[in-house]
PDB file of N, CA and C in Angstrom:
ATOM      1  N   UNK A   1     -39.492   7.754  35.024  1.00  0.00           N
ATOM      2  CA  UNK A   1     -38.487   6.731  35.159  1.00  0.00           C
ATOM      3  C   UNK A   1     -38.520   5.773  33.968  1.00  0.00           C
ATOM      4  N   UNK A   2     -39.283   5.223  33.420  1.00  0.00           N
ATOM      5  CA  UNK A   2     -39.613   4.449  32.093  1.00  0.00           C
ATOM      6  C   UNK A   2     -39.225   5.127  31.019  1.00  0.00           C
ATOM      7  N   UNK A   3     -39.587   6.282  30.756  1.00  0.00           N
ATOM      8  CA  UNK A   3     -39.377   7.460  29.947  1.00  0.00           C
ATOM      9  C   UNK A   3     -37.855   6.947  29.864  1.00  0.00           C
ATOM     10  N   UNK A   4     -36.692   6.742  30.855  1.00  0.00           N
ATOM     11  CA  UNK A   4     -35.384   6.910  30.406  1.00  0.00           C
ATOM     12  C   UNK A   4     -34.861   5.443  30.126  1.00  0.00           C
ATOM     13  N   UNK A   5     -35.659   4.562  30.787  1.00  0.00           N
ATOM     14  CA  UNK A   5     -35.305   2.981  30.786  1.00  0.00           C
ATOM     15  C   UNK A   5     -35.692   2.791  29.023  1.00  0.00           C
ATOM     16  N   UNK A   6     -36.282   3.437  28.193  1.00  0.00           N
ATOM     17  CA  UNK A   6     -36.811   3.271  27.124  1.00  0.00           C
ATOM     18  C   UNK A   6     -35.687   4.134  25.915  1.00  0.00           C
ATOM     19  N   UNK A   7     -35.532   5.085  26.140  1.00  0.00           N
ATOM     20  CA  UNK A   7     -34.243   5.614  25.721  1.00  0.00           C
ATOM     21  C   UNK A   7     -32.740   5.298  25.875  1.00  0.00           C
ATOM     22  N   UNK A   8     -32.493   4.564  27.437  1.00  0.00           N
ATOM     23  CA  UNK A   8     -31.321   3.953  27.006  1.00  0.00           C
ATOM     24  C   UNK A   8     -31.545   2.629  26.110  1.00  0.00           C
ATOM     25  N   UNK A   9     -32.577   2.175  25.890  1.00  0.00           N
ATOM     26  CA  UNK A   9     -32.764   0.713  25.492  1.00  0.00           C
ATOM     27  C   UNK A   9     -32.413   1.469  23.642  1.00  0.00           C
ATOM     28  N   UNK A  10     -32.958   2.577  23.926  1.00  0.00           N
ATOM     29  CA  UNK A  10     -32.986   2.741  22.391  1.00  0.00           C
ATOM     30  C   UNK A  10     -31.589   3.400  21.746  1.00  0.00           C
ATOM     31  N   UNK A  11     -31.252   4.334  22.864  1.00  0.00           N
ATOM     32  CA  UNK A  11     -29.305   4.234  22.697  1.00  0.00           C
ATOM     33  C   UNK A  11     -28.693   2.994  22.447  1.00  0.00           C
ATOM     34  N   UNK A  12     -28.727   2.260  22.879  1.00  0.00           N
ATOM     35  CA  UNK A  12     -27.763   0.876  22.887  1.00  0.00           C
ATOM     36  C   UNK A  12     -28.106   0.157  21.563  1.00  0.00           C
ATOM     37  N   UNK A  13     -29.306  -0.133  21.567  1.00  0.00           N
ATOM     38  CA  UNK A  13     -29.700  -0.638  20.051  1.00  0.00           C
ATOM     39  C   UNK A  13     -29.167   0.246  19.087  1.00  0.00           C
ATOM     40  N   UNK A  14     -29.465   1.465  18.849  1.00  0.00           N
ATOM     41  CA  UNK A  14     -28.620   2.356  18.020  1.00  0.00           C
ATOM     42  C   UNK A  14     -27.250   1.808  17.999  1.00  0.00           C
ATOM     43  N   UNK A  15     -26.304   2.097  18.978  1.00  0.00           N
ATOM     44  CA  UNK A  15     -24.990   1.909  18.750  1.00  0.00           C
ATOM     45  C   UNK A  15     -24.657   0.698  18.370  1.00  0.00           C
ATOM     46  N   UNK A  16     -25.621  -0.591  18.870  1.00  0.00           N
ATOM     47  CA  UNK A  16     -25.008  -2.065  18.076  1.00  0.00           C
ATOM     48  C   UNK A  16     -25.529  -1.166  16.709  1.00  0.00           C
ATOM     49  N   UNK A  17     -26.181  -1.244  16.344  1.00  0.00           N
ATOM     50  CA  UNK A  17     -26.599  -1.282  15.124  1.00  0.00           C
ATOM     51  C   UNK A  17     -25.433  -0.352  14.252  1.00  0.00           C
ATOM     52  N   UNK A  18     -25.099   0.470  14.570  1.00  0.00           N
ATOM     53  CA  UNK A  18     -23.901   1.372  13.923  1.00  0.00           C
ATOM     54  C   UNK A  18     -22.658   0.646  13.968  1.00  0.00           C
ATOM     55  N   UNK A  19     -22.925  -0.344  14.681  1.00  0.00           N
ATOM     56  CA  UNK A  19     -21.055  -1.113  14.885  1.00  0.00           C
ATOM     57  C   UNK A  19     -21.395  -2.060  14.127  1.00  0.00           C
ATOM     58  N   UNK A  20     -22.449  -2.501  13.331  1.00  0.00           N
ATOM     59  CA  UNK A  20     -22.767  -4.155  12.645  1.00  0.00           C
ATOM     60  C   UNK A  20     -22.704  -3.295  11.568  1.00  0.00           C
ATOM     61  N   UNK A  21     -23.300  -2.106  10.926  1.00  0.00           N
ATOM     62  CA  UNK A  21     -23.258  -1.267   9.495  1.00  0.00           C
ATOM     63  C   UNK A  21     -21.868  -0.975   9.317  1.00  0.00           C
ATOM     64  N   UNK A  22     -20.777  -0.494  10.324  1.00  0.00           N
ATOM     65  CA  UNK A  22     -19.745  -0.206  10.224  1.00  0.00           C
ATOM     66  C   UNK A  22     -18.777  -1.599   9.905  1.00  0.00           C
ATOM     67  N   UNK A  23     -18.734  -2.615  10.638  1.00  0.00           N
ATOM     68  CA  UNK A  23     -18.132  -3.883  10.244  1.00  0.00           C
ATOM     69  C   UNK A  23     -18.836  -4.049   8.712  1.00  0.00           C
ATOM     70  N   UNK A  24     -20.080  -4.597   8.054  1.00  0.00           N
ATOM     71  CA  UNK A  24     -20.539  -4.514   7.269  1.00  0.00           C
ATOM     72  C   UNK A  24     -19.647  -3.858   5.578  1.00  0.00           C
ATOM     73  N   UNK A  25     -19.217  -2.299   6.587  1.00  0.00           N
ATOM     74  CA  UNK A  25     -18.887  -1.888   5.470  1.00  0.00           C
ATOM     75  C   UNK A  25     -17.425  -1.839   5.653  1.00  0.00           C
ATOM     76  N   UNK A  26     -16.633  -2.197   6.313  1.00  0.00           N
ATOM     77  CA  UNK A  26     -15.319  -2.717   6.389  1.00  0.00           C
ATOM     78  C   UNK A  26     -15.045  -3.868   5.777  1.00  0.00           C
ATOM     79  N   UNK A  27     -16.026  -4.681   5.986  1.00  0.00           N
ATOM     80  CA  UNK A  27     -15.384  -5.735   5.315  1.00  0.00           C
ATOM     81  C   UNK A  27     -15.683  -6.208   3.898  1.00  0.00           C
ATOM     82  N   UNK A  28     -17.160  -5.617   3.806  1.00  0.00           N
ATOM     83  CA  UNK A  28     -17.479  -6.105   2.684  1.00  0.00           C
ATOM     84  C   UNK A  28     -17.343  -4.831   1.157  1.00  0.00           C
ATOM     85  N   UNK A  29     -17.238  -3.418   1.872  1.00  0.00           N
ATOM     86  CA  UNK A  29     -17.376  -2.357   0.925  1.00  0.00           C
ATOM     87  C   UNK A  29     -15.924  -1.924   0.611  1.00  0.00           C
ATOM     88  N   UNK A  30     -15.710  -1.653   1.692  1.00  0.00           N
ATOM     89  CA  UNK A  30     -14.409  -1.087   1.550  1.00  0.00           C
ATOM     90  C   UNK A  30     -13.219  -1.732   0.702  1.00  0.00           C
ATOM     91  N   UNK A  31     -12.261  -0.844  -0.024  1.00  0.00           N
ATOM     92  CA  UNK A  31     -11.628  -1.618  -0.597  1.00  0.00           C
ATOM     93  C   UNK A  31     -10.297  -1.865  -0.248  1.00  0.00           C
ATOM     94  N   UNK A  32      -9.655  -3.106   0.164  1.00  0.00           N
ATOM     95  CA  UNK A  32      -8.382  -3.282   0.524  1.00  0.00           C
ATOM     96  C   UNK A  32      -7.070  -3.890   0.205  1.00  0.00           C
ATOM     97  N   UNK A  33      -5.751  -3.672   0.898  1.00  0.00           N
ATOM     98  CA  UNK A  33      -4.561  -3.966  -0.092  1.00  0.00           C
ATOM     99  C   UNK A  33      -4.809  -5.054   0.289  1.00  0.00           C
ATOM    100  N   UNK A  34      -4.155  -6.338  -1.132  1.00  0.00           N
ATOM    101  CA  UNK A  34      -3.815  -7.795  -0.565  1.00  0.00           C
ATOM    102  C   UNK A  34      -2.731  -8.052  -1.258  1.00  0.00           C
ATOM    103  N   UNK A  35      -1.567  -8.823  -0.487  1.00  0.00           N
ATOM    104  CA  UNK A  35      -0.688  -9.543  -0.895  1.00  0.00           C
ATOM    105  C   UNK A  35      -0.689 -10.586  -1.935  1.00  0.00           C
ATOM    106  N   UNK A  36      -0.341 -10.021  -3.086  1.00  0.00           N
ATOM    107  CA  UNK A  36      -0.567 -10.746  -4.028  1.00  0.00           C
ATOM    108  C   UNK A  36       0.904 -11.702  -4.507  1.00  0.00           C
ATOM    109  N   UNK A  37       1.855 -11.330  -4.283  1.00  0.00           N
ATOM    110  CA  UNK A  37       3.250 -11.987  -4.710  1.00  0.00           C
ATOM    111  C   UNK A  37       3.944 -11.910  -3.166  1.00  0.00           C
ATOM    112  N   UNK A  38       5.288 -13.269  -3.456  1.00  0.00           N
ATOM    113  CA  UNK A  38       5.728 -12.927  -2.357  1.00  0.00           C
ATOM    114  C   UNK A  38       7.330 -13.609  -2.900  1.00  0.00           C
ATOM    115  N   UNK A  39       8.443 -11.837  -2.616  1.00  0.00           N
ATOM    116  CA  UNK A  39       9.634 -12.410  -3.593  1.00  0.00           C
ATOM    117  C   UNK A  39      10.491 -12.909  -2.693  1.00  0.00           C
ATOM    118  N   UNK A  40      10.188 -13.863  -1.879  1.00  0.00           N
ATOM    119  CA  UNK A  40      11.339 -14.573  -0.625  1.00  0.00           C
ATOM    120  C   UNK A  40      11.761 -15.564  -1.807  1.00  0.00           C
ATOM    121  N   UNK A  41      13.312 -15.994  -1.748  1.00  0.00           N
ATOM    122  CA  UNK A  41      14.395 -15.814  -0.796  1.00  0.00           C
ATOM    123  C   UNK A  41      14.725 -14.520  -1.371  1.00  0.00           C
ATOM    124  N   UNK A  42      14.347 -13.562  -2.439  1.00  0.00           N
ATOM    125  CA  UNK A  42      15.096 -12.352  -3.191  1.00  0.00           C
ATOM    126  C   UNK A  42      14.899 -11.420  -1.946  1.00  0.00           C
ATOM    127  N   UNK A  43      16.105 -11.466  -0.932  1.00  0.00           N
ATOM    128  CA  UNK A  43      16.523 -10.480   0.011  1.00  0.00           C
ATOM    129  C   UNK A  43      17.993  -9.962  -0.092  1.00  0.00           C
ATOM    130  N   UNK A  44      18.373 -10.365  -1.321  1.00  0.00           N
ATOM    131  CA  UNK A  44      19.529  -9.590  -1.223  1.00  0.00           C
ATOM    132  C   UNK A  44      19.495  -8.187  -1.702  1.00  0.00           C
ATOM    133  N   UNK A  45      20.478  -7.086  -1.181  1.00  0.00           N
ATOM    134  CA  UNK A  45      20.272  -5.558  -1.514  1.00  0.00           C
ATOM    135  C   UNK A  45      20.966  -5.107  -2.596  1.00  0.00           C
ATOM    136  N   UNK A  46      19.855  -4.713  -3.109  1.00  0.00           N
ATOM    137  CA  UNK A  46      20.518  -4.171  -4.600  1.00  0.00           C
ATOM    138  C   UNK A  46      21.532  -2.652  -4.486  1.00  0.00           C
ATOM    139  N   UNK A  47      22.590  -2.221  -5.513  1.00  0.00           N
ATOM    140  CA  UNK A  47      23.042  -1.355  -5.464  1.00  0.00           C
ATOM    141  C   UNK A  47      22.738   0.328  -4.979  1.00  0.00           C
ATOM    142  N   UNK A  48      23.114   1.115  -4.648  1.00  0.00           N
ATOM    143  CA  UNK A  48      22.405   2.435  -4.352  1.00  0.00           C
ATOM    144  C   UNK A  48      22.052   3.318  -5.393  1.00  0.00           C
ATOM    145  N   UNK A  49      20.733   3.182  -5.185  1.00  0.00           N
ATOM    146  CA  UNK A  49      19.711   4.226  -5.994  1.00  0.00           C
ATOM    147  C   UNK A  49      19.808   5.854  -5.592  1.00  0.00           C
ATOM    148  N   UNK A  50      20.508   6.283  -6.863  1.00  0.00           N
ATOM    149  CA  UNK A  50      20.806   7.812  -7.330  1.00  0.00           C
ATOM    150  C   UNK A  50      21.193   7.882  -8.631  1.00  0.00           C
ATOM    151  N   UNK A  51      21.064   9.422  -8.967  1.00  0.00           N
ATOM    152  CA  UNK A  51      21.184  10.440  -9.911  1.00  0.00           C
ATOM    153  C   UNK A  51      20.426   9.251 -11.096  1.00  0.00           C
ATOM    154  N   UNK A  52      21.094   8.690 -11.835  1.00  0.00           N
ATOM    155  CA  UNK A  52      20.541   7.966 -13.170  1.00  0.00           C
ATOM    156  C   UNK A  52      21.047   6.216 -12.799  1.00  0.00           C
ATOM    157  N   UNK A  53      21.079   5.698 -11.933  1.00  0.00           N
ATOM    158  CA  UNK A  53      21.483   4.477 -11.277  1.00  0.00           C
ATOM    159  C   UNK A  53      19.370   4.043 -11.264  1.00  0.00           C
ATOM    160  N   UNK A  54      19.322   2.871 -11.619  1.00  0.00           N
ATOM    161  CA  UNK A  54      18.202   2.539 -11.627  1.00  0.00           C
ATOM    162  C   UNK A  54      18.154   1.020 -11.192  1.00  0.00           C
ATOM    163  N   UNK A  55      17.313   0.628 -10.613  1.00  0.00           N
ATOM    164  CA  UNK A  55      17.054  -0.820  -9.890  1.00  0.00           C
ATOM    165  C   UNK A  55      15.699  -1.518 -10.458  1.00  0.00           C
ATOM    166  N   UNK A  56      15.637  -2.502 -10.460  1.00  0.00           N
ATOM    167  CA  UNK A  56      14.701  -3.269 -11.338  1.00  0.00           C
ATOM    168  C   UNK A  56      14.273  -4.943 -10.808  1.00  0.00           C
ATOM    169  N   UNK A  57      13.088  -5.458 -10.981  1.00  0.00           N
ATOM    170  CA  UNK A  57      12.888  -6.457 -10.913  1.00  0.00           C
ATOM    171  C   UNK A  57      11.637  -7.025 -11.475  1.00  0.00           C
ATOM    172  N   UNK A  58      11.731  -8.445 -11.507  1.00  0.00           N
ATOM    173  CA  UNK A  58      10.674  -9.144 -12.230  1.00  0.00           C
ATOM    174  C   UNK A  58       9.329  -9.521 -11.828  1.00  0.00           C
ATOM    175  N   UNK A  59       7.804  -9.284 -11.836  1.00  0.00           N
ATOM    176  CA  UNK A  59       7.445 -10.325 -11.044  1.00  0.00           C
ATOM    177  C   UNK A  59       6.380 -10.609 -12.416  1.00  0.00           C
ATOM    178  N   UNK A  60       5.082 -11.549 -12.093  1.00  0.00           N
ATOM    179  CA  UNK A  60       3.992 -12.019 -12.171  1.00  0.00           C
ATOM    180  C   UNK A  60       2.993 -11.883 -11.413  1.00  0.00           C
ATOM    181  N   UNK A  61       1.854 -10.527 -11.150  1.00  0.00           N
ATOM    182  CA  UNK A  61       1.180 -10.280 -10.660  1.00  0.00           C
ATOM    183  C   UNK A  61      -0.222 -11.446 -10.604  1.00  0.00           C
ATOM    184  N   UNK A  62      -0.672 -11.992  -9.207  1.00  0.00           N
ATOM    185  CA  UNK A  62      -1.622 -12.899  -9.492  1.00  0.00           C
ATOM    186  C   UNK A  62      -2.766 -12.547 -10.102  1.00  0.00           C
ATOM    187  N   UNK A  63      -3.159 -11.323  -9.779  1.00  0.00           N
ATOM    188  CA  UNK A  63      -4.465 -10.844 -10.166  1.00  0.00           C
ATOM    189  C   UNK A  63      -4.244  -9.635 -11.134  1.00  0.00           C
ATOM    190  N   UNK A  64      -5.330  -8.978 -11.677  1.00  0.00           N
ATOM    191  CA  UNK A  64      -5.846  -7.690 -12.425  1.00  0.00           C
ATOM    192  C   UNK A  64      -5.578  -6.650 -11.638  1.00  0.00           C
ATOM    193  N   UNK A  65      -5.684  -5.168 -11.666  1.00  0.00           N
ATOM    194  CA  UNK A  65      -5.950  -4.107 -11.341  1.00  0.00           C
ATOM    195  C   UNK A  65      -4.905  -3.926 -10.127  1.00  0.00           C
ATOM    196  N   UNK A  66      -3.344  -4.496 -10.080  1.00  0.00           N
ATOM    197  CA  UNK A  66      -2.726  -3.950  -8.516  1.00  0.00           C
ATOM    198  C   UNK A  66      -2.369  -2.565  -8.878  1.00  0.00           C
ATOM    199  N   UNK A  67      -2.730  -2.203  -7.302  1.00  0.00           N
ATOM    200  CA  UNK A  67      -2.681  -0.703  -6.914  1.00  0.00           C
ATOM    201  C   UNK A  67      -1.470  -0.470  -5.990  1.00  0.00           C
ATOM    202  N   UNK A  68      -0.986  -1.066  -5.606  1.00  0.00           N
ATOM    203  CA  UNK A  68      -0.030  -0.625  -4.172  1.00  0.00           C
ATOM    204  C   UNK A  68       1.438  -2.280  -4.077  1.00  0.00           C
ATOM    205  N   UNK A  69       2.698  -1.469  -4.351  1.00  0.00           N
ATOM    206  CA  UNK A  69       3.667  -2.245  -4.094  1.00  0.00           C
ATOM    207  C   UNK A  69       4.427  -1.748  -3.006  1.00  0.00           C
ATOM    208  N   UNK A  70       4.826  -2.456  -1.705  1.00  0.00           N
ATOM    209  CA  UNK A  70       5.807  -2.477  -0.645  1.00  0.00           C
ATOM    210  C   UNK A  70       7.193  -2.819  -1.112  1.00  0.00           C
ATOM    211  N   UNK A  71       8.352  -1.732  -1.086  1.00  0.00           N
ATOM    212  CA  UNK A  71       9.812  -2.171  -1.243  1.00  0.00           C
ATOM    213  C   UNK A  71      10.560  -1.431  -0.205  1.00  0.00           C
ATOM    214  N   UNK A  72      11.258  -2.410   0.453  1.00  0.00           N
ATOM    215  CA  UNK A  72      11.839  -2.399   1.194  1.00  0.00           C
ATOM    216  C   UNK A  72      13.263  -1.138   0.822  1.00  0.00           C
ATOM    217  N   UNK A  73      13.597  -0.225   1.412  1.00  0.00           N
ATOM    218  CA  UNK A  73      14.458   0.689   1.281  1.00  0.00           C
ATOM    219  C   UNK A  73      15.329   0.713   2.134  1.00  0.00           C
ATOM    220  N   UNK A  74      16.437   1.836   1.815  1.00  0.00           N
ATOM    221  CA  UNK A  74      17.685   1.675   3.033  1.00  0.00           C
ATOM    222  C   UNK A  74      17.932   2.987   3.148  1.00  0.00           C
ATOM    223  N   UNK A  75      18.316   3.817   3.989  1.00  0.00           N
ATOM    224  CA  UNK A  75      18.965   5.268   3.869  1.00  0.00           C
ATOM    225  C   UNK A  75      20.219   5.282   4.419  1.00  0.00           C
ATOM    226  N   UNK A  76      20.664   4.326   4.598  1.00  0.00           N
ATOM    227  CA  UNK A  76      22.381   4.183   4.874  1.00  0.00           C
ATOM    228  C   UNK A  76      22.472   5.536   5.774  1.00  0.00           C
ATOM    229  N   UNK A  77      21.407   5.552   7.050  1.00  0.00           N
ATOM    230  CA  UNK A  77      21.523   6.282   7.987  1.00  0.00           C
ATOM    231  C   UNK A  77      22.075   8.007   7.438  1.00  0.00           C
ATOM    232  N   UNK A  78      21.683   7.895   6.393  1.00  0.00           N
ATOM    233  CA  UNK A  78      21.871   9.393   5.517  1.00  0.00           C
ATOM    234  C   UNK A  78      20.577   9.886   5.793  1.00  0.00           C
ATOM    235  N   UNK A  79      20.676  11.581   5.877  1.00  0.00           N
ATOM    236  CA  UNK A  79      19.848  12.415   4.900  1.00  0.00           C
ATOM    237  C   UNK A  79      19.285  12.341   4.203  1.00  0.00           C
ATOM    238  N   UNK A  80      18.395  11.995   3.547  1.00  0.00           N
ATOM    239  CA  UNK A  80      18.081  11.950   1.800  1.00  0.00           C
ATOM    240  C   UNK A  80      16.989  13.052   1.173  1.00  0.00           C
ATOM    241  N   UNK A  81      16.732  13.851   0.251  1.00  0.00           N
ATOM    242  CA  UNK A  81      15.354  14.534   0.413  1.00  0.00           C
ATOM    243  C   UNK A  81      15.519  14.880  -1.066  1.00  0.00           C
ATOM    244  N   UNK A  82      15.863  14.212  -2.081  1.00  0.00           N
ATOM    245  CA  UNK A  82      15.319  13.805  -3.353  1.00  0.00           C
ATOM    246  C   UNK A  82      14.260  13.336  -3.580  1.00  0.00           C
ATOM    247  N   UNK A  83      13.914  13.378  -5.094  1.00  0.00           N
ATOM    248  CA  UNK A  83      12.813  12.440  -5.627  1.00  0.00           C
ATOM    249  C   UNK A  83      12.888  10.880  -6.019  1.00  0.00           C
ATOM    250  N   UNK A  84      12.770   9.995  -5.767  1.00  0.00           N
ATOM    251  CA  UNK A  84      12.771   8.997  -6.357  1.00  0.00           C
ATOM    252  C   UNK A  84      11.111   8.865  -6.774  1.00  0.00           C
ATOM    253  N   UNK A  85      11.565   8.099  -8.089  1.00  0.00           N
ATOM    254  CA  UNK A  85      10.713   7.430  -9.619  1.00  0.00           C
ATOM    255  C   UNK A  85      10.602   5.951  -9.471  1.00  0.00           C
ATOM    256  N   UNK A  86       8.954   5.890  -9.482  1.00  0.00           N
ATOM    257  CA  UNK A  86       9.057   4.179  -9.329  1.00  0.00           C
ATOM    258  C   UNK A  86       8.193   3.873 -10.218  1.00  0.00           C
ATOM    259  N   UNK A  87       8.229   3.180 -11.375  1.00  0.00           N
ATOM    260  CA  UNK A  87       7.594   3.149 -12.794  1.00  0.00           C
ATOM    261  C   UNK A  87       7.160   1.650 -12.519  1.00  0.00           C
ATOM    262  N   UNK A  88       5.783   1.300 -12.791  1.00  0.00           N
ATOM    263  CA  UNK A  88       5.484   0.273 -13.344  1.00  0.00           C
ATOM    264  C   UNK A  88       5.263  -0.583 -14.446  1.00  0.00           C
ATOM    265  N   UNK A  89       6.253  -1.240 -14.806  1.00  0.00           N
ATOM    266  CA  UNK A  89       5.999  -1.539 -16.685  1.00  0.00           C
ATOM    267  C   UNK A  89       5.550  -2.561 -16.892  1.00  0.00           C
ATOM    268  N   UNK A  90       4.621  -3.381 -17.929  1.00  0.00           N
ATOM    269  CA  UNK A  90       4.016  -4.502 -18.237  1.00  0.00           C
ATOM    270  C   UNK A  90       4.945  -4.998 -19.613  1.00  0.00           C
ATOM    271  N   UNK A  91       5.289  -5.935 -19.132  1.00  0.00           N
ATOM    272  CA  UNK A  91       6.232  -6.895 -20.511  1.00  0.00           C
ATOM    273  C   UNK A  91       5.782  -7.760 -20.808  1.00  0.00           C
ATOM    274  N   UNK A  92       4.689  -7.339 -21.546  1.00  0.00           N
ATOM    275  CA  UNK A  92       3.507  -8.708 -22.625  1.00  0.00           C
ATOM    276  C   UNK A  92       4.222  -8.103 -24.309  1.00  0.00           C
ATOM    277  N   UNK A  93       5.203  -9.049 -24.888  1.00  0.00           N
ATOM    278  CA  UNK A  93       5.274  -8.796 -25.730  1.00  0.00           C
ATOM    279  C   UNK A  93       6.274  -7.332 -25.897  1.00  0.00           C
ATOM    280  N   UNK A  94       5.808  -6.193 -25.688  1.00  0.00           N
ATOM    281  CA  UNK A  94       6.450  -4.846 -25.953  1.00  0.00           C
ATOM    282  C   UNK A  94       6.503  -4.412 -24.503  1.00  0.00           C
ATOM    283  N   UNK A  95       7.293  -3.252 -24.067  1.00  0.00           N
ATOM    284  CA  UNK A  95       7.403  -2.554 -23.036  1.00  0.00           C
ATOM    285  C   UNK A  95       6.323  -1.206 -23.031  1.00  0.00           C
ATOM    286  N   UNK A  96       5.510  -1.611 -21.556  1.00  0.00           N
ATOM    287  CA  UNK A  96       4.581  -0.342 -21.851  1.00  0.00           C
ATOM    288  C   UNK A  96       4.588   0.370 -20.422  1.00  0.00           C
ATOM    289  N   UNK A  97       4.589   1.689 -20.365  1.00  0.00           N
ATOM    290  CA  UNK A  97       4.955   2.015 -18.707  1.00  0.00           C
ATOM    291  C   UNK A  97       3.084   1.677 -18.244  1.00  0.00           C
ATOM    292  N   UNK A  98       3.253   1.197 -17.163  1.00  0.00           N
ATOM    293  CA  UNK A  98       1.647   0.883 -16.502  1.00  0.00           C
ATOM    294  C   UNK A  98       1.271   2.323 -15.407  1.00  0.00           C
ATOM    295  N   UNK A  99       2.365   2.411 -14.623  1.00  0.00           N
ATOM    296  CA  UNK A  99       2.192   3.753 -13.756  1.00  0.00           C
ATOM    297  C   UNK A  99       3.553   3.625 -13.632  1.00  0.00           C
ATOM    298  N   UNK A 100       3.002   5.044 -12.694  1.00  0.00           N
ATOM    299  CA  UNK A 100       4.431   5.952 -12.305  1.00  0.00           C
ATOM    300  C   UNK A 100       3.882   6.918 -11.260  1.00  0.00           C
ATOM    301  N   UNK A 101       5.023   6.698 -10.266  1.00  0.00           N
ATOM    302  CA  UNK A 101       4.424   7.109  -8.411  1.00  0.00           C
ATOM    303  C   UNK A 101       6.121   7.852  -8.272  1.00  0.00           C
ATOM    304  N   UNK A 102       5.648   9.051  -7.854  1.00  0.00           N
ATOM    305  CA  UNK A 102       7.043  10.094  -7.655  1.00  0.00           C
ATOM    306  C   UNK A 102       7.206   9.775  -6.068  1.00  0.00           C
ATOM    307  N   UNK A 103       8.072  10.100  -4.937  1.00  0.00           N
ATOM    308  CA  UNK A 103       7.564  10.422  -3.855  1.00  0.00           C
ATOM    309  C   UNK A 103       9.067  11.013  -3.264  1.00  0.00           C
ATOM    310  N   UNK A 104       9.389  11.620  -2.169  1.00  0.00           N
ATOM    311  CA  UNK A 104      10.342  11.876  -1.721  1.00  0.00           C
ATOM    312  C   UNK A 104      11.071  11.234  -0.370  1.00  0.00           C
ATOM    313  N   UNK A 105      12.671  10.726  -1.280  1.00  0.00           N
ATOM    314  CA  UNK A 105      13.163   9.994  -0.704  1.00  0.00           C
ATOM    315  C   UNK A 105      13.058  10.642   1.518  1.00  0.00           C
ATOM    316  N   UNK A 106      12.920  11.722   1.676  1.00  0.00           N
ATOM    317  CA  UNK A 106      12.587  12.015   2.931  1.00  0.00           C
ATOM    318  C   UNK A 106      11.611  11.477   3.905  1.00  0.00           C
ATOM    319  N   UNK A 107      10.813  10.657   2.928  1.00  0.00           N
ATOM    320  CA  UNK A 107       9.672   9.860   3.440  1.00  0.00           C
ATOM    321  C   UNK A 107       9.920   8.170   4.131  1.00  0.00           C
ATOM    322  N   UNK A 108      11.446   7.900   3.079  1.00  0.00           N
ATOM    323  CA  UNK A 108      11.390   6.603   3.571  1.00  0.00           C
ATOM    324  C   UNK A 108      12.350   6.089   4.889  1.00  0.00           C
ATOM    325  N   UNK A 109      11.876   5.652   5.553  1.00  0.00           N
ATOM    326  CA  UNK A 109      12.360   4.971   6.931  1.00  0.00           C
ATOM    327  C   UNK A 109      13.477   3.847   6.692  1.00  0.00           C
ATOM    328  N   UNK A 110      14.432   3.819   6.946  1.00  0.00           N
ATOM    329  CA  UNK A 110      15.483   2.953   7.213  1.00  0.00           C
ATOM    330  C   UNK A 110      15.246   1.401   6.972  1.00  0.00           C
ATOM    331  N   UNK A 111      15.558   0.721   6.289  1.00  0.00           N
ATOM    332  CA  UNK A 111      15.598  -0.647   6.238  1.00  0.00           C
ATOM    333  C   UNK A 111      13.543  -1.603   6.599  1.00  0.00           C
ATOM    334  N   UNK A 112      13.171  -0.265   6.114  1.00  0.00           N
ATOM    335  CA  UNK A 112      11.739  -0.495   6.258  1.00  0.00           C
ATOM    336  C   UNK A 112      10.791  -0.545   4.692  1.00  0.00           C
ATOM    337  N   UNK A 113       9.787  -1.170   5.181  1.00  0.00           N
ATOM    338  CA  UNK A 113       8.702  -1.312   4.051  1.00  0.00           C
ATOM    339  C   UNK A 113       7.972   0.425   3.404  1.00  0.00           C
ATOM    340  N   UNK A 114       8.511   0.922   2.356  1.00  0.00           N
ATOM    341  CA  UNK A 114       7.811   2.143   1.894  1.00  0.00           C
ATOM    342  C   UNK A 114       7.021   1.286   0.695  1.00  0.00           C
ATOM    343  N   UNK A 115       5.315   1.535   1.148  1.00  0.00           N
ATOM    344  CA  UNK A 115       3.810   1.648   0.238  1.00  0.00           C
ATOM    345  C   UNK A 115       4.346   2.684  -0.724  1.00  0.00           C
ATOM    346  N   UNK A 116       4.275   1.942  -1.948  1.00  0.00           N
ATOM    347  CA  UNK A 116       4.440   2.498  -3.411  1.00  0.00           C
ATOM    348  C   UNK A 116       2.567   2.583  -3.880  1.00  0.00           C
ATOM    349  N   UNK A 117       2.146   3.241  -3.769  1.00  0.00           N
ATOM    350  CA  UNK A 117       0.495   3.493  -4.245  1.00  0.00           C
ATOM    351  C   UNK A 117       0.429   4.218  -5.520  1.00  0.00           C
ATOM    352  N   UNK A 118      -0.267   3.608  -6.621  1.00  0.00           N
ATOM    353  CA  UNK A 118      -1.070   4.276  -7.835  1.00  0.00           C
ATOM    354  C   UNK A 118      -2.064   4.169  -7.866  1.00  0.00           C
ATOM    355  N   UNK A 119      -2.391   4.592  -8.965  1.00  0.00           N
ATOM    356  CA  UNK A 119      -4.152   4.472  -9.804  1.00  0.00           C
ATOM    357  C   UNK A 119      -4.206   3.197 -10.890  1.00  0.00           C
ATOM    358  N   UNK A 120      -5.108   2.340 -10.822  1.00  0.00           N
ATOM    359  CA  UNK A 120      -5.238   1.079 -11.788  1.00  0.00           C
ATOM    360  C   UNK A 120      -6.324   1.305 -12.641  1.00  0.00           C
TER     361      UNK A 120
END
């Protein structure tokens, strides 16, 4: 009977202990997106993106190294299953492309936030 009172004691300690290493490394290892800009009131909708029609905007990134931009899309309740091109360029002085993320317009959801993700 002790024999098992001693093993659950030692199950349970185990599992806190795996949930404090796991928080641990959530919060402190892992690496995550943060909101770095925020383009309110710019909610108005820009023209429709196709064939050689291209859309554009300005910002000032707060920090170094962003990896991941959210833009809001529309599918005008269409079909869509093209490629869209989403280029990142840095305008210090000269134009230099920073990245470039392909993905297919089939992916994006209606009047919703599509994660634009690269490599920094």
């Amino acid at each position: 009977m002790e024999v098992l009172k001693v093993n659950f004691k030692f199950i349970k300690f185990t599992i806190v202990m795996l949930f404090i290493l796991m928080q641990i490394y959530l919060i402190f290892i892992k690496k995550h997106y943060a909101l770095d800009i925020d383009v309110y009131p710019n909610t108005n909708p820009t023209s429709h993106v196709y064939e050689d029609n291209s859309v554009g905007q300005t910002f000032i990134a707060q920090r170094d190294n962003l990896s991941r931009i959210d833009v809001m899309l529309g599918t005008h309740d269409r079909v869509n299953d093209k490629d869209v091109i989403f280029e990142l360029w840095e305008m210090d002085g000269e134009r230099k492309l920073v990245a470039k993320s392909v993905f297919n317009a089939s992916s994006v959801k209606n009047n919703l936030y599509h994660p634009i993700t690269f490599k920094n």
